[in-house]
Protein backbone atom coordinates (compact mmCIF):
# COMPACT_ATOMS: atom_id res chain seq x y z
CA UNK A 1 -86.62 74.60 -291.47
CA UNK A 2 -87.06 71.83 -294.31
CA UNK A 3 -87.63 72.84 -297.99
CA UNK A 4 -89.00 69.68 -298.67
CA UNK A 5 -92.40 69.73 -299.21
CA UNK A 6 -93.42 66.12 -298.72
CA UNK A 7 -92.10 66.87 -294.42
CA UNK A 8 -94.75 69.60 -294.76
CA UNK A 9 -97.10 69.47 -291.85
CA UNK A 10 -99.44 72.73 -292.98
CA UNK A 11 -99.55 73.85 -296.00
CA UNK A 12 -101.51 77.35 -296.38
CA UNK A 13 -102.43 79.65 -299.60
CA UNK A 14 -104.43 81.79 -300.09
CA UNK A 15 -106.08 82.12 -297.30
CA UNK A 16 -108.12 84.92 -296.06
CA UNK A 17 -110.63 84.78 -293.24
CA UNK A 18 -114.45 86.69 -292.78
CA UNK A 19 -116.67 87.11 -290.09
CA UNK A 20 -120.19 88.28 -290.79
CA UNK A 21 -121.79 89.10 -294.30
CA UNK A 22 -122.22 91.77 -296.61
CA UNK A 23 -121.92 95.43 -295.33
CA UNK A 24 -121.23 93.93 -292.10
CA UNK A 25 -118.18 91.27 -292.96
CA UNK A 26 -115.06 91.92 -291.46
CA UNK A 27 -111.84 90.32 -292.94
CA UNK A 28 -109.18 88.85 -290.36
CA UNK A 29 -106.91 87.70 -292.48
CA UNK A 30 -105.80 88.35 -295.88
CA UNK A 31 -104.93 85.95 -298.56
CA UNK A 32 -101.92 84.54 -296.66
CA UNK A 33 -99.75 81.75 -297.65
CA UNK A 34 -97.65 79.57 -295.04
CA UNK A 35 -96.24 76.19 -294.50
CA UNK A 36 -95.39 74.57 -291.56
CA UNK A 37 -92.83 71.91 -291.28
CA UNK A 38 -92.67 68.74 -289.10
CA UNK A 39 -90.38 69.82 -286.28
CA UNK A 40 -90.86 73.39 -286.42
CA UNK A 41 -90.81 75.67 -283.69
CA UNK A 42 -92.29 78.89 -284.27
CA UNK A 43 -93.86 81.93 -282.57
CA UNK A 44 -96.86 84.13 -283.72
CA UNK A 45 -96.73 87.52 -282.63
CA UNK A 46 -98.67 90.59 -283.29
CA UNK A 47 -100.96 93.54 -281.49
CA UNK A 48 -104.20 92.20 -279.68
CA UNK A 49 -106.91 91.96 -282.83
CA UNK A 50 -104.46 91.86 -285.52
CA UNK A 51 -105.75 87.88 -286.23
CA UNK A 52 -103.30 85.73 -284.62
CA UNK A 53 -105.73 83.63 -282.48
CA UNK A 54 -107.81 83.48 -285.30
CA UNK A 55 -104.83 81.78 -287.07
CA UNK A 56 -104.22 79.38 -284.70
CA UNK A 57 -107.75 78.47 -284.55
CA UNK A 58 -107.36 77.83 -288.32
CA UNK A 59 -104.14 75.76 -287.42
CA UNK A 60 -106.34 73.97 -284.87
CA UNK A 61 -109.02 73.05 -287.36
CA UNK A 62 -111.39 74.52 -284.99
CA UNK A 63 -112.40 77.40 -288.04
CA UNK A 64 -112.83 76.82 -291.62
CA UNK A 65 -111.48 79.12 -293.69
CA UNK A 66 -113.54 81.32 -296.07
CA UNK A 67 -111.34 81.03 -298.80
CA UNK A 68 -107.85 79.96 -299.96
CA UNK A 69 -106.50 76.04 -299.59
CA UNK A 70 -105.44 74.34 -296.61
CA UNK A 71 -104.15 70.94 -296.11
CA UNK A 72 -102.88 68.82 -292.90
CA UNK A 73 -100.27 66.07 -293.38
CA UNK A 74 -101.55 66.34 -297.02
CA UNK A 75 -105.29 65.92 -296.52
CA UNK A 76 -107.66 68.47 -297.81
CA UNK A 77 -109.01 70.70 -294.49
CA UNK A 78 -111.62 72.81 -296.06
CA UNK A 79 -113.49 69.52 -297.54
CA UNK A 80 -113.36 67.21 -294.87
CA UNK A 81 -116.33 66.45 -292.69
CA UNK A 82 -116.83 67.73 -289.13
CA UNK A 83 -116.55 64.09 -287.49
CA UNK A 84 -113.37 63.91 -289.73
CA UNK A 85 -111.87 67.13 -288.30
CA UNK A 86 -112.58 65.92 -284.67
CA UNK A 87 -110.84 62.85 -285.32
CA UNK A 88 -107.53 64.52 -286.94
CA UNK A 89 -108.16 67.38 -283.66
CA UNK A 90 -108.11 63.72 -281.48
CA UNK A 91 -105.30 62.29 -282.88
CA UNK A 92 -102.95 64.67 -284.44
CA UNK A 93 -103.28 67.80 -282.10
CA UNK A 94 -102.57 69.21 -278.61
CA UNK A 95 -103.87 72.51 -277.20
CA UNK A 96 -102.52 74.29 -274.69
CA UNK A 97 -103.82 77.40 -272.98
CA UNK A 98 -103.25 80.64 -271.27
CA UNK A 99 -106.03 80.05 -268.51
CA UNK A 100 -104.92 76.23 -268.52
CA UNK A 101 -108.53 74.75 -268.78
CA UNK A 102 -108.13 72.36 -266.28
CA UNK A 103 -111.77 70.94 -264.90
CA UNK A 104 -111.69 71.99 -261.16
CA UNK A 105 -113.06 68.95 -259.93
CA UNK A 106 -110.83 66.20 -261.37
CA UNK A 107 -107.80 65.68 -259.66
CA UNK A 108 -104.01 66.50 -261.83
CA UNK A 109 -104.41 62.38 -262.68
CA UNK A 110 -107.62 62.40 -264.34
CA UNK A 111 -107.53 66.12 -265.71
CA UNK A 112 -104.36 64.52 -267.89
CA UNK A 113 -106.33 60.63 -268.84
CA UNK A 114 -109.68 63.19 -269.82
CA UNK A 115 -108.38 63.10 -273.71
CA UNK A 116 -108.13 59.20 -274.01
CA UNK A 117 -112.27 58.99 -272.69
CA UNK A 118 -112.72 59.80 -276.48
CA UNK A 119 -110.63 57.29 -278.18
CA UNK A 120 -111.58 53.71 -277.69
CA UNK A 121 -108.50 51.60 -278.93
CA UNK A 122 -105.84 51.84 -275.97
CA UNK A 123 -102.69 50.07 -275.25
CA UNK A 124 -103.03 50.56 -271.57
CA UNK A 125 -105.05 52.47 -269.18
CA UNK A 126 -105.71 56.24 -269.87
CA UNK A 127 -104.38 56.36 -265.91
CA UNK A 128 -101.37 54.73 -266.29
CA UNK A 129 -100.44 57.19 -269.30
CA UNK A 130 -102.08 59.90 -267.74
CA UNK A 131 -99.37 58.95 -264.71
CA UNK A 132 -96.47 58.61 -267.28
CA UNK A 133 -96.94 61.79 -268.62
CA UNK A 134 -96.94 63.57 -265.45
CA UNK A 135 -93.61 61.83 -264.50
CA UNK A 136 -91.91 63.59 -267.62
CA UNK A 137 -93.63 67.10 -266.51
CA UNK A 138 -91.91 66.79 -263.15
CA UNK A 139 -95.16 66.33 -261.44
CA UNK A 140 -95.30 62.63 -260.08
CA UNK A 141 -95.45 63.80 -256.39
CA UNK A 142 -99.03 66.14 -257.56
CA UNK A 143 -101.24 63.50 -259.30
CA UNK A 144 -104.17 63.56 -256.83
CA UNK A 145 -104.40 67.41 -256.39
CA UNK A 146 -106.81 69.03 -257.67
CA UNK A 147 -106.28 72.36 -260.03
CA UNK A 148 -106.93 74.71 -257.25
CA UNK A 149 -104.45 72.87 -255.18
CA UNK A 150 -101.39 73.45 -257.27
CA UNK A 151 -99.73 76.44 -258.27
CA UNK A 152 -100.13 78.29 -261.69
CA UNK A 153 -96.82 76.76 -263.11
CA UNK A 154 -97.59 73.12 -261.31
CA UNK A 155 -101.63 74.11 -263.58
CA UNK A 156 -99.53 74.53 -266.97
CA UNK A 157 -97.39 71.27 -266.42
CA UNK A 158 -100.67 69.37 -266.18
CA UNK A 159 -101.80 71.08 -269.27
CA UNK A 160 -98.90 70.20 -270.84
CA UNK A 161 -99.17 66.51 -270.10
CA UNK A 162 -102.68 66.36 -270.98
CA UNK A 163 -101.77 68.18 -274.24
CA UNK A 164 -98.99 65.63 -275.08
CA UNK A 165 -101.02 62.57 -273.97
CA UNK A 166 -102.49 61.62 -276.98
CA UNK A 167 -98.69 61.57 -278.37
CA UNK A 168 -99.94 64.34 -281.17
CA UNK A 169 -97.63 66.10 -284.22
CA UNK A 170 -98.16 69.32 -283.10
CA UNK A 171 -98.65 71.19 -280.62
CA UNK A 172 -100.67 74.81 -280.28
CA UNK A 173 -99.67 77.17 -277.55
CA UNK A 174 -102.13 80.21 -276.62
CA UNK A 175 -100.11 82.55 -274.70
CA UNK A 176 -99.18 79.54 -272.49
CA UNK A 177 -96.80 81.53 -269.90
CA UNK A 178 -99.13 84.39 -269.99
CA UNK A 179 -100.54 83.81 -266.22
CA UNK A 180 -96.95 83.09 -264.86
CA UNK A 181 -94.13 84.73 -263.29
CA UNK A 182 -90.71 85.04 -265.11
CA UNK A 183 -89.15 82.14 -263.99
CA UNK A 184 -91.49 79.39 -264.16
CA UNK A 185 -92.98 81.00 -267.55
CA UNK A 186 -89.12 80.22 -268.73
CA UNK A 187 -89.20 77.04 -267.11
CA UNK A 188 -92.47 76.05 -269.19
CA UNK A 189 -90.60 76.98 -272.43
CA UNK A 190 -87.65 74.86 -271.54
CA UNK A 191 -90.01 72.26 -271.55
CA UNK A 192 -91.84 73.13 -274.65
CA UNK A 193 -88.71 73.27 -276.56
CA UNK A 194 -87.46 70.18 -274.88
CA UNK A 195 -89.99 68.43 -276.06
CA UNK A 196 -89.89 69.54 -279.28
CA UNK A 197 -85.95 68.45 -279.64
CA UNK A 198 -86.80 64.82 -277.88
CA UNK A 199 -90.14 64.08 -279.95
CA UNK A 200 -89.80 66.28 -283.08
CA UNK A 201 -93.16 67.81 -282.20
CA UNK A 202 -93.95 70.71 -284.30
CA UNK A 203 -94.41 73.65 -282.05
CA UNK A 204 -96.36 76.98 -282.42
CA UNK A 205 -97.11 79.17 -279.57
CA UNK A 206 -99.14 82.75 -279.55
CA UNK A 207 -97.13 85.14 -277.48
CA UNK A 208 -96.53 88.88 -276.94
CA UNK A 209 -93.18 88.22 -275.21
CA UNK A 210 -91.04 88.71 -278.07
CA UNK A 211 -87.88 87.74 -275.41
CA UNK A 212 -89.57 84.41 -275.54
CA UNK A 213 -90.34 84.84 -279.15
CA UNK A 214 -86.83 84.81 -279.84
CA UNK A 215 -86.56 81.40 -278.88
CA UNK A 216 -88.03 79.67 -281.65
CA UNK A 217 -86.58 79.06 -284.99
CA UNK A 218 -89.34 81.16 -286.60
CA UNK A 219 -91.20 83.91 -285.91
CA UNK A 220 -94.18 84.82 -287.33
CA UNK A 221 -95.69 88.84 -286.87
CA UNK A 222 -99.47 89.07 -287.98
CA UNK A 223 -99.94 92.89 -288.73
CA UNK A 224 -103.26 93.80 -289.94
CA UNK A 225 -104.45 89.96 -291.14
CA UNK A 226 -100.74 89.66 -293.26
CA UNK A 227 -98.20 87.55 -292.47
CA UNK A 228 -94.61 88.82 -292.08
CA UNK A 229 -92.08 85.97 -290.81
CA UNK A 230 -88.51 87.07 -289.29
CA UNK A 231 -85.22 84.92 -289.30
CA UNK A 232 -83.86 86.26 -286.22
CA UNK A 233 -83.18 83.56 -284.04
CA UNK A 234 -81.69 83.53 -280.10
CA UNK A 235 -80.70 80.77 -278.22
C-alpha cells in the first residue's frame, strides 16, 4: 500500500451515512475515514447489517453520502452532478455481483458488449471486445450461450469480462464467489487477483469468507458502521 497521496484512488473522511429522518433516521456508518490506493486489493468484511454494502455502494458512487468528504481520482463526489457520476460509474468502474446479473436473454457475447451500448466513441466493435475479453476469462468456446446455459462459475467469468470491458480503475466485488462451490469460487479469485497484478486494477470485494479474505493485502472489518482495517496478510 502507497503513502503517497497523489496515487490515491478514494479518499474518505468523515463520513457517516443516514437513512430516513428525524426520530426515524438510522445511521449506517459513522464518521469513517479511508483511502484507497491505485492497485489495492482489499476485502470488506463484517456481520450481515453492519454497513458494508452500504460502503461499497458509496465506493460505487451509486449513494451520496450524508456527510463527511469524498473524492475519486481527486474530484469532488458529493458535488458532482448525477449525469457526472454516471459518466465516472461508465468509465472508471466495474461491478461485479453475487447473483451475476447477467440478462437471460442475451447470449455470453452480448451480455459482455451490453456496457459499450452507452459510450459512443469506440475503437472497435463492442463485439469484438466483448469477444477479447472472454478469451482472457477462459471462455472463448461459450460466447453464444446464453446465462442459463452455462454453469454458475462459466456466469461469474462473463461477469467478470463484462465488468473489465470498459478497461475501468477499479473494480467492486459483492460477495462474487458467494453462489459457487469451493473450487471454482478459488478459481474466480485467482482471476481477480490476476488481474489485479497484470492491470494494476484496484480491487475491493465484500465477502464473509475470511479464508478468502486473507488473500488481499488489506482487510477491512465494518463493525457497527466503524471501520477497523487488519494487516494480516496470506498468500
Amino acid at each position: 500500500m502507497s503513502s503517497d497521496t497523489s496515487a490515491a484512488l478514494f479518499v474518505l473522511r468523515g463520513i457517516s451515512q443516514r437513512y430516513g429522518e428525524g426520530k426515524n433516521a438510522a445511521g449506517i456508518l459513522h464518521n469513517i475515514d479511508l483511502t484507497l490506493y491505485r492497485g489495492d486489493t482489499c476485502a470488506i468484511v463484517g456481520a450481515s447489517g453492519s454497513g458494508k454494502s452500504t460502503l461499497l455502494n458509496i465506493l460505487g458512487l451509486l449513494e451520496r453520502p450524508s456527510s463527511g468528504e469524498l473524492r475519486f481520482a481527486g474530484r469532488d463526489v458529493t458535488t458532482a452532478s448525477p449525469n457526472m457520476l454516471a459518466h465516472w460509474r461508465n468509465r472508471s468502474i466495474g461491478f461485479i455481483f453475487q447473483s451475476f446479473n447477467l440478462l437471460p436473454r442475451l447470449s455470453a457475447l452480448d451480455n459482455v458488449a451490453l456496457p459499450l451500448a452507452y459510450r459512443q466513441q469506440r475503437r472497435k466493435s463492442p463485439r469484438d471486445l466483448a469477444m477479447q475479453q472472454l478469451r482472457a476469462v477462459g471462455l472463448a468456446d461459450c460466447v453464444h450461450r446464453r446465462p442459463a446455459e452455462l454453469s454458475g462459475g462459466q456466469r461469474q467469468r462473463v461477469a467478470i469480462a463484462r465488468a473489465l470491458i470498459g478497461e475501468p480503475t477499479l473494480i467492486l466485488a459483492d460477495e462474487p464467489t458467494g453462489n459457487l462451490d469451493q473450487q471454482c469460487a478459488n478459481e474466480i479469485i485467482e482471476l481477480l487477483l490476476g488481474l489485479n497484478i497484470e492491470h494494476r486494477v484496484t480491487l475491493v470485494v465484500v465477502t464473509h469468507d475470511v479464508s478468502l479474505a486473507k488473500r488481499f493485502a488489506r482487510r477491512i472489518e465494518v463493525i457497527n458502521g466503524q471501520l477497523l482495517e487488519r494487516s494480516d496478510h496470506a498468500v
